[in-house]
C-alpha atoms as a PDB file:
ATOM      1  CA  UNK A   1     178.639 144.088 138.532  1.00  0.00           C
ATOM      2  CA  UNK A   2     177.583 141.044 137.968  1.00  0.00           C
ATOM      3  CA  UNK A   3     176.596 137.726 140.650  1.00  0.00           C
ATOM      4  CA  UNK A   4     177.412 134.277 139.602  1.00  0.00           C
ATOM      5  CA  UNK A   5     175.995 131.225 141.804  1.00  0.00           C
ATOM      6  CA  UNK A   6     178.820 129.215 143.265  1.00  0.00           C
ATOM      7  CA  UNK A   7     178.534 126.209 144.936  1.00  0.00           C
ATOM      8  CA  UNK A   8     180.707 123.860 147.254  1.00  0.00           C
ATOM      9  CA  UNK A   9     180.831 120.587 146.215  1.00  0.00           C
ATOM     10  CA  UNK A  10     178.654 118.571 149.066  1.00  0.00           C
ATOM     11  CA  UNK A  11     176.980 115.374 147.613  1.00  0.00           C
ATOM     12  CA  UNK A  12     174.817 115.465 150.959  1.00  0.00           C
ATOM     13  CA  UNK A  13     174.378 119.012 151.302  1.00  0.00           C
ATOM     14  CA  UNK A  14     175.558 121.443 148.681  1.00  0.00           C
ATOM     15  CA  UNK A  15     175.973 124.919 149.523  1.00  0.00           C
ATOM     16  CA  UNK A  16     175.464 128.128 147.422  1.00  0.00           C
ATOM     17  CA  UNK A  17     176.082 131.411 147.569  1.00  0.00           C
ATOM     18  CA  UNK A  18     176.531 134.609 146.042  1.00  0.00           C
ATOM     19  CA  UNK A  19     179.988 135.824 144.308  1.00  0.00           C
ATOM     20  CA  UNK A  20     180.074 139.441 143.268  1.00  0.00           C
ATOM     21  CA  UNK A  21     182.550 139.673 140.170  1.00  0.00           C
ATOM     22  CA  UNK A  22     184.790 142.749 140.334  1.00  0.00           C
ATOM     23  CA  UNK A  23     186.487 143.620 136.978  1.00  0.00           C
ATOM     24  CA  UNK A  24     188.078 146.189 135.544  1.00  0.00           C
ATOM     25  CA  UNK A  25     189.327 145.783 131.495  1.00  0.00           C
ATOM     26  CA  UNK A  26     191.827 148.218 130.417  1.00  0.00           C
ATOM     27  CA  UNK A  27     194.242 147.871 127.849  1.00  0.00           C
ATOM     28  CA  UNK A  28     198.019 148.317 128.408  1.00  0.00           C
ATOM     29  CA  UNK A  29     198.012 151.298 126.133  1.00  0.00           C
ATOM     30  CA  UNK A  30     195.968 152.434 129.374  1.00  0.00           C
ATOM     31  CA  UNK A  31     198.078 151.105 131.818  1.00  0.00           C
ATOM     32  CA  UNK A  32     200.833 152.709 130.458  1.00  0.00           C
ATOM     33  CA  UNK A  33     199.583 155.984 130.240  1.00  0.00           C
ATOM     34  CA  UNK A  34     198.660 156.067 134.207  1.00  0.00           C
ATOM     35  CA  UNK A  35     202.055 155.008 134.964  1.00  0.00           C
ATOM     36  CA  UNK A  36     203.375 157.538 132.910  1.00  0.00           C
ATOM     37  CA  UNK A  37     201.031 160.163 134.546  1.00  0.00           C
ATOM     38  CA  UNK A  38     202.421 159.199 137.814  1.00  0.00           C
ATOM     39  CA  UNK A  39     205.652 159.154 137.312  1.00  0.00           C
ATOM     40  CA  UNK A  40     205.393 163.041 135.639  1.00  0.00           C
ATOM     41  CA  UNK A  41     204.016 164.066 138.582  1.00  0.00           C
ATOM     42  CA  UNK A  42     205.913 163.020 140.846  1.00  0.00           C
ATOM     43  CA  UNK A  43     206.343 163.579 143.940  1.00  0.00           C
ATOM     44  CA  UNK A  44     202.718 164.727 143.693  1.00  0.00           C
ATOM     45  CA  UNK A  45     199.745 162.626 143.391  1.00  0.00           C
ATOM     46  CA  UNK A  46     198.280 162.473 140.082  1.00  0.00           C
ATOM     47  CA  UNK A  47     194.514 162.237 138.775  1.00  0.00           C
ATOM     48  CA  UNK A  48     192.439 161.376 136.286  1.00  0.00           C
ATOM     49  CA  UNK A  49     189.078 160.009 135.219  1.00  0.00           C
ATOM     50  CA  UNK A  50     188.583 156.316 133.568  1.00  0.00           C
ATOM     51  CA  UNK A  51     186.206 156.772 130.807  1.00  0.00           C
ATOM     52  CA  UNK A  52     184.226 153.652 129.368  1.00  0.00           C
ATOM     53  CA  UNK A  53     181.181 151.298 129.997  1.00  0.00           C
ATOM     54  CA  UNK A  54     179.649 149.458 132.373  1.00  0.00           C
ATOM     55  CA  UNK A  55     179.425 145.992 131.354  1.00  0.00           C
ATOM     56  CA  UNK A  56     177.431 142.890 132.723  1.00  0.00           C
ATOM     57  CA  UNK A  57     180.030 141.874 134.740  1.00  0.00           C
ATOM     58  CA  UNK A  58     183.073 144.210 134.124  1.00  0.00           C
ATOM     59  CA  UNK A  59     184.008 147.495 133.562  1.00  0.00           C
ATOM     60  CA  UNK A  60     185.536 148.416 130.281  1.00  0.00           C
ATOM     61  CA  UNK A  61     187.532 151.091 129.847  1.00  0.00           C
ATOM     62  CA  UNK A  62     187.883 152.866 126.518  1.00  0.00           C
ATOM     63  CA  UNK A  63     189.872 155.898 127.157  1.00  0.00           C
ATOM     64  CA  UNK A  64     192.087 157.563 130.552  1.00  0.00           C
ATOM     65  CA  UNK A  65     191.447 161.151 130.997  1.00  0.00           C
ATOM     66  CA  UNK A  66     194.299 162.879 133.177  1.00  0.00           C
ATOM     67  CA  UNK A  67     193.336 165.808 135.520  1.00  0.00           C
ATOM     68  CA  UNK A  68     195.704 168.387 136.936  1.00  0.00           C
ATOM     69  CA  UNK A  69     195.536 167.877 140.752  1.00  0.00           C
ATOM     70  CA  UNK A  70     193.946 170.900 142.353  1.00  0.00           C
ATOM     71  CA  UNK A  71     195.105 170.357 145.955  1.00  0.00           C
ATOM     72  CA  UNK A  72     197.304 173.137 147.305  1.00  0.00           C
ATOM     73  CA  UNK A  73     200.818 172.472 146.486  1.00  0.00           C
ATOM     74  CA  UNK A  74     201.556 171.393 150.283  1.00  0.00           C
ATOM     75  CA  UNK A  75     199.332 168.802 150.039  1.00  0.00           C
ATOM     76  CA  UNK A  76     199.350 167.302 146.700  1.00  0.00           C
ATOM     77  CA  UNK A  77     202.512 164.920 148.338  1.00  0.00           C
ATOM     78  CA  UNK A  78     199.505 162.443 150.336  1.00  0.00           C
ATOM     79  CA  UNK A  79     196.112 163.765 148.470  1.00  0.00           C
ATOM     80  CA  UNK A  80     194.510 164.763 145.369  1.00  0.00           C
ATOM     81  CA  UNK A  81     191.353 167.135 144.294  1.00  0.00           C
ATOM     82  CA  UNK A  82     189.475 166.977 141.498  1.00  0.00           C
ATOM     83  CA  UNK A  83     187.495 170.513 140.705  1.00  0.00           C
ATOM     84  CA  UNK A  84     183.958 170.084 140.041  1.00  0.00           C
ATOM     85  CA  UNK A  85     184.638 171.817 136.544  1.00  0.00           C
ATOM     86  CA  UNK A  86     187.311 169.670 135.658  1.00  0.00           C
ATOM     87  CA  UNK A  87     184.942 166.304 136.366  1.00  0.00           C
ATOM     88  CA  UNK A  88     182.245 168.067 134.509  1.00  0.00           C
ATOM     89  CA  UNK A  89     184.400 168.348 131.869  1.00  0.00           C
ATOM     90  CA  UNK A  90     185.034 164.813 131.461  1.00  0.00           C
ATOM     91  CA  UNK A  91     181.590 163.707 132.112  1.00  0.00           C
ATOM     92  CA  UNK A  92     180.294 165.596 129.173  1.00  0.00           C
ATOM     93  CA  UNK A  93     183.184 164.272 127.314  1.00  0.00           C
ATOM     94  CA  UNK A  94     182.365 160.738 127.971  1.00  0.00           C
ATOM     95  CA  UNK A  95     178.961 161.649 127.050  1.00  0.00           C
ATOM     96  CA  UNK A  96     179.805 162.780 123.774  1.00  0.00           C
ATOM     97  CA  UNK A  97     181.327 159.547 122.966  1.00  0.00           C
ATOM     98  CA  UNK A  98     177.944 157.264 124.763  1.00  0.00           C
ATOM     99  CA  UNK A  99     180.083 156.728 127.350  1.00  0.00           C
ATOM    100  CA  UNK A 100     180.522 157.234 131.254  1.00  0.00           C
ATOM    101  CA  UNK A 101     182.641 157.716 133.908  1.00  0.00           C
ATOM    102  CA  UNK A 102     183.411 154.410 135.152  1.00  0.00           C
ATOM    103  CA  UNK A 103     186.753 154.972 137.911  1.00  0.00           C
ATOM    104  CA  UNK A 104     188.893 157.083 138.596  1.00  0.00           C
ATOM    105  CA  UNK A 105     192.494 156.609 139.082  1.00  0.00           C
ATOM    106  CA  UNK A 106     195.530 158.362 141.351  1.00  0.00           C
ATOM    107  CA  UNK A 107     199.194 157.601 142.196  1.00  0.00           C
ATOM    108  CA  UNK A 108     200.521 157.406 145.643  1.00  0.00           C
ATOM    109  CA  UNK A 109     203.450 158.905 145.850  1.00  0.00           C
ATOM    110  CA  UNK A 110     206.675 156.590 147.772  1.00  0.00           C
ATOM    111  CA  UNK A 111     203.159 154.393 149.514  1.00  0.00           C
ATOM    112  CA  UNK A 112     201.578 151.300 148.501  1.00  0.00           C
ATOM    113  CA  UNK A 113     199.019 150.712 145.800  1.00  0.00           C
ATOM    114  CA  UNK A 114     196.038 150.490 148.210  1.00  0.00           C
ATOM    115  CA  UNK A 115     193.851 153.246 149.180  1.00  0.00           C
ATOM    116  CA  UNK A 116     193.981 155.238 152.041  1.00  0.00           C
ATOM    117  CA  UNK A 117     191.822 156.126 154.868  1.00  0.00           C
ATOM    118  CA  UNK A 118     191.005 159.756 153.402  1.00  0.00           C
ATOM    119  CA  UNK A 119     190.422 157.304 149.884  1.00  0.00           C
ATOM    120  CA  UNK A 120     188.058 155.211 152.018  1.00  0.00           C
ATOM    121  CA  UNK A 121     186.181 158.242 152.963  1.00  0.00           C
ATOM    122  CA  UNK A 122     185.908 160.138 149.744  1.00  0.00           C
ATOM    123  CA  UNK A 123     185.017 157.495 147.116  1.00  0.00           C
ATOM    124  CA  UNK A 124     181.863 156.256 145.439  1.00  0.00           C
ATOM    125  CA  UNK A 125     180.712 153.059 145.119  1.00  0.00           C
ATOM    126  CA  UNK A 126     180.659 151.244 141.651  1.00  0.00           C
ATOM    127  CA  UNK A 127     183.292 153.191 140.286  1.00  0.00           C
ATOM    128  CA  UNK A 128     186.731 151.147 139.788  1.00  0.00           C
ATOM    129  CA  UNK A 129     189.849 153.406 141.728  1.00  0.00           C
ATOM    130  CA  UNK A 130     193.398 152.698 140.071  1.00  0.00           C
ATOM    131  CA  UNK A 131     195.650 153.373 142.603  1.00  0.00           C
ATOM    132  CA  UNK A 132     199.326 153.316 140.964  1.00  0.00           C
ATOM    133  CA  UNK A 133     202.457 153.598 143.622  1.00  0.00           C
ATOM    134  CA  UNK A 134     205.280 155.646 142.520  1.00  0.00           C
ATOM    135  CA  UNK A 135     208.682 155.455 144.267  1.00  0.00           C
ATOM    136  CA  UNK A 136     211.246 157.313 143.608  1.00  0.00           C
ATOM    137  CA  UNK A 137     209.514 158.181 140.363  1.00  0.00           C
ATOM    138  CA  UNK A 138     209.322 155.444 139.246  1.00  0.00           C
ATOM    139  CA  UNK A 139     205.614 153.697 138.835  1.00  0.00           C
ATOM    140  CA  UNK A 140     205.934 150.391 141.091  1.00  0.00           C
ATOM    141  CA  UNK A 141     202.531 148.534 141.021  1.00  0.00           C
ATOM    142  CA  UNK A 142     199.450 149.372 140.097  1.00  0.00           C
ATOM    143  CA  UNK A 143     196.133 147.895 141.582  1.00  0.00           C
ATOM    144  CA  UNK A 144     192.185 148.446 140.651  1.00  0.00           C
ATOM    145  CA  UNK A 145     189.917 148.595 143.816  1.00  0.00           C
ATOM    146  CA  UNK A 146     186.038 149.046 143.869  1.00  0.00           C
ATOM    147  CA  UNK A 147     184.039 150.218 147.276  1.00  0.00           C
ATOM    148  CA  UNK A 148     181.731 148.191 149.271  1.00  0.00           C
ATOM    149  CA  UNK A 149     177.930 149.432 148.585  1.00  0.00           C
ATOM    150  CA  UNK A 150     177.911 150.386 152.415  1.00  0.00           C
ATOM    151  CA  UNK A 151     181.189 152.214 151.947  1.00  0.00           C
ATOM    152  CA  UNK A 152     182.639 150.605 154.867  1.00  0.00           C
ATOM    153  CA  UNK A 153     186.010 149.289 153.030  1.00  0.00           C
ATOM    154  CA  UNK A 154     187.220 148.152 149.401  1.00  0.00           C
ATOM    155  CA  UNK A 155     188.067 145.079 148.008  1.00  0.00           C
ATOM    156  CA  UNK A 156     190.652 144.495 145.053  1.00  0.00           C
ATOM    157  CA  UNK A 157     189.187 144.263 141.519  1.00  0.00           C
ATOM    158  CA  UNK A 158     190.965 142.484 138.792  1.00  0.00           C
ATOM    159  CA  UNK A 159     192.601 144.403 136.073  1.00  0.00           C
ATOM    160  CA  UNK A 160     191.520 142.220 133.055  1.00  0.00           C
ATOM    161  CA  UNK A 161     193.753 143.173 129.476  1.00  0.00           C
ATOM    162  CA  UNK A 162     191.142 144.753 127.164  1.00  0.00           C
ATOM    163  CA  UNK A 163     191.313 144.563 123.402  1.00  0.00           C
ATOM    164  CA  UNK A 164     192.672 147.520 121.555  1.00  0.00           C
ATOM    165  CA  UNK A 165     189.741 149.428 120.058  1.00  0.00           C
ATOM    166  CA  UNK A 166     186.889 150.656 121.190  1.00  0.00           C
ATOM    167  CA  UNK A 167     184.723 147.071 121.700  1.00  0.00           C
ATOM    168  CA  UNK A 168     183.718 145.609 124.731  1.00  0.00           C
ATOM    169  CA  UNK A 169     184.833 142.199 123.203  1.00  0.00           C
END
């Protein structure tokens, strides 16, 4: 993340403050592809990590990574679960590549593209969270969200269009 100074235009009296950029860069090969996860899985919630770099002011992300959902089957309707093996997994396959685990991403089932309560509660800060709504299996909106450092809410990231290719252009 990255801070740019801001000011309001005051000839007497400017003032300036601090504006935290939030910025995800995928391309829409990757877009795609968590749509498509979504809408397979349906009318569960799908999973999966976002694998990439961290960037100055952005994240870029270089590949998706789709995880079976590991909730019991009554429950994989409203949440998902990610097995510690399964994110090891990925980790060391982002590592492989000098890369990291930058998001994650899920689909919420006939609900909104925003996270949840139970979201609020279980997420990291940093990381971006692609939430994608799927109704009627069909993907309908997808937005990127990042968590506040005290983990008391999120706020909406933008979804930049990446390059194809593996640069952080």
């Amino acid at each position: 993340m990255h801070a740019w100074l801001t000011h309001l235009v005051n000839p007497v009296n400017p003032v300036y403050w601090i504006q935290w950029i939030q910025m995800v860069q995928l391309t829409e090969q990757h877009l795609t592809e968590i749509r498509q996860h979504g809408e397979r899985d349906y009318p569960y919630e799908c999973c999966g990590l976002l694998i990439g770099k961290f960037a100055d002011d952005r994240k870029v992300v270089i590949e998706t990574y789709p995880i079976s959902n590991a909730r019991e089957e009554e429950a994989k309707r409203n949440r998902f679960l990610i097995r510690p093996d399964e994110l090891m997994r990925g980790e060391k396959r982002a590592r492989e590549q000098a890369l990291d685990v930058v998001g994650f991403y899920h689909s919420h089932p006939d609900d909104r593209p925003v996270p949840s309560q139970y979201d609020l509660e279980h997420a990291w800060p940093t990381y971006s969270y692609i939430v994608v709504a799927i109704t009627k299996g069909s993907a309908d909106g997808l937005r990127s969200w990042e968590m506040e450092s005290d983990r008391s809410r999120f706020n909406e990231e933008e979804i930049a269009p990446s390059p194809a290719g593996r640069g952080l252009g």
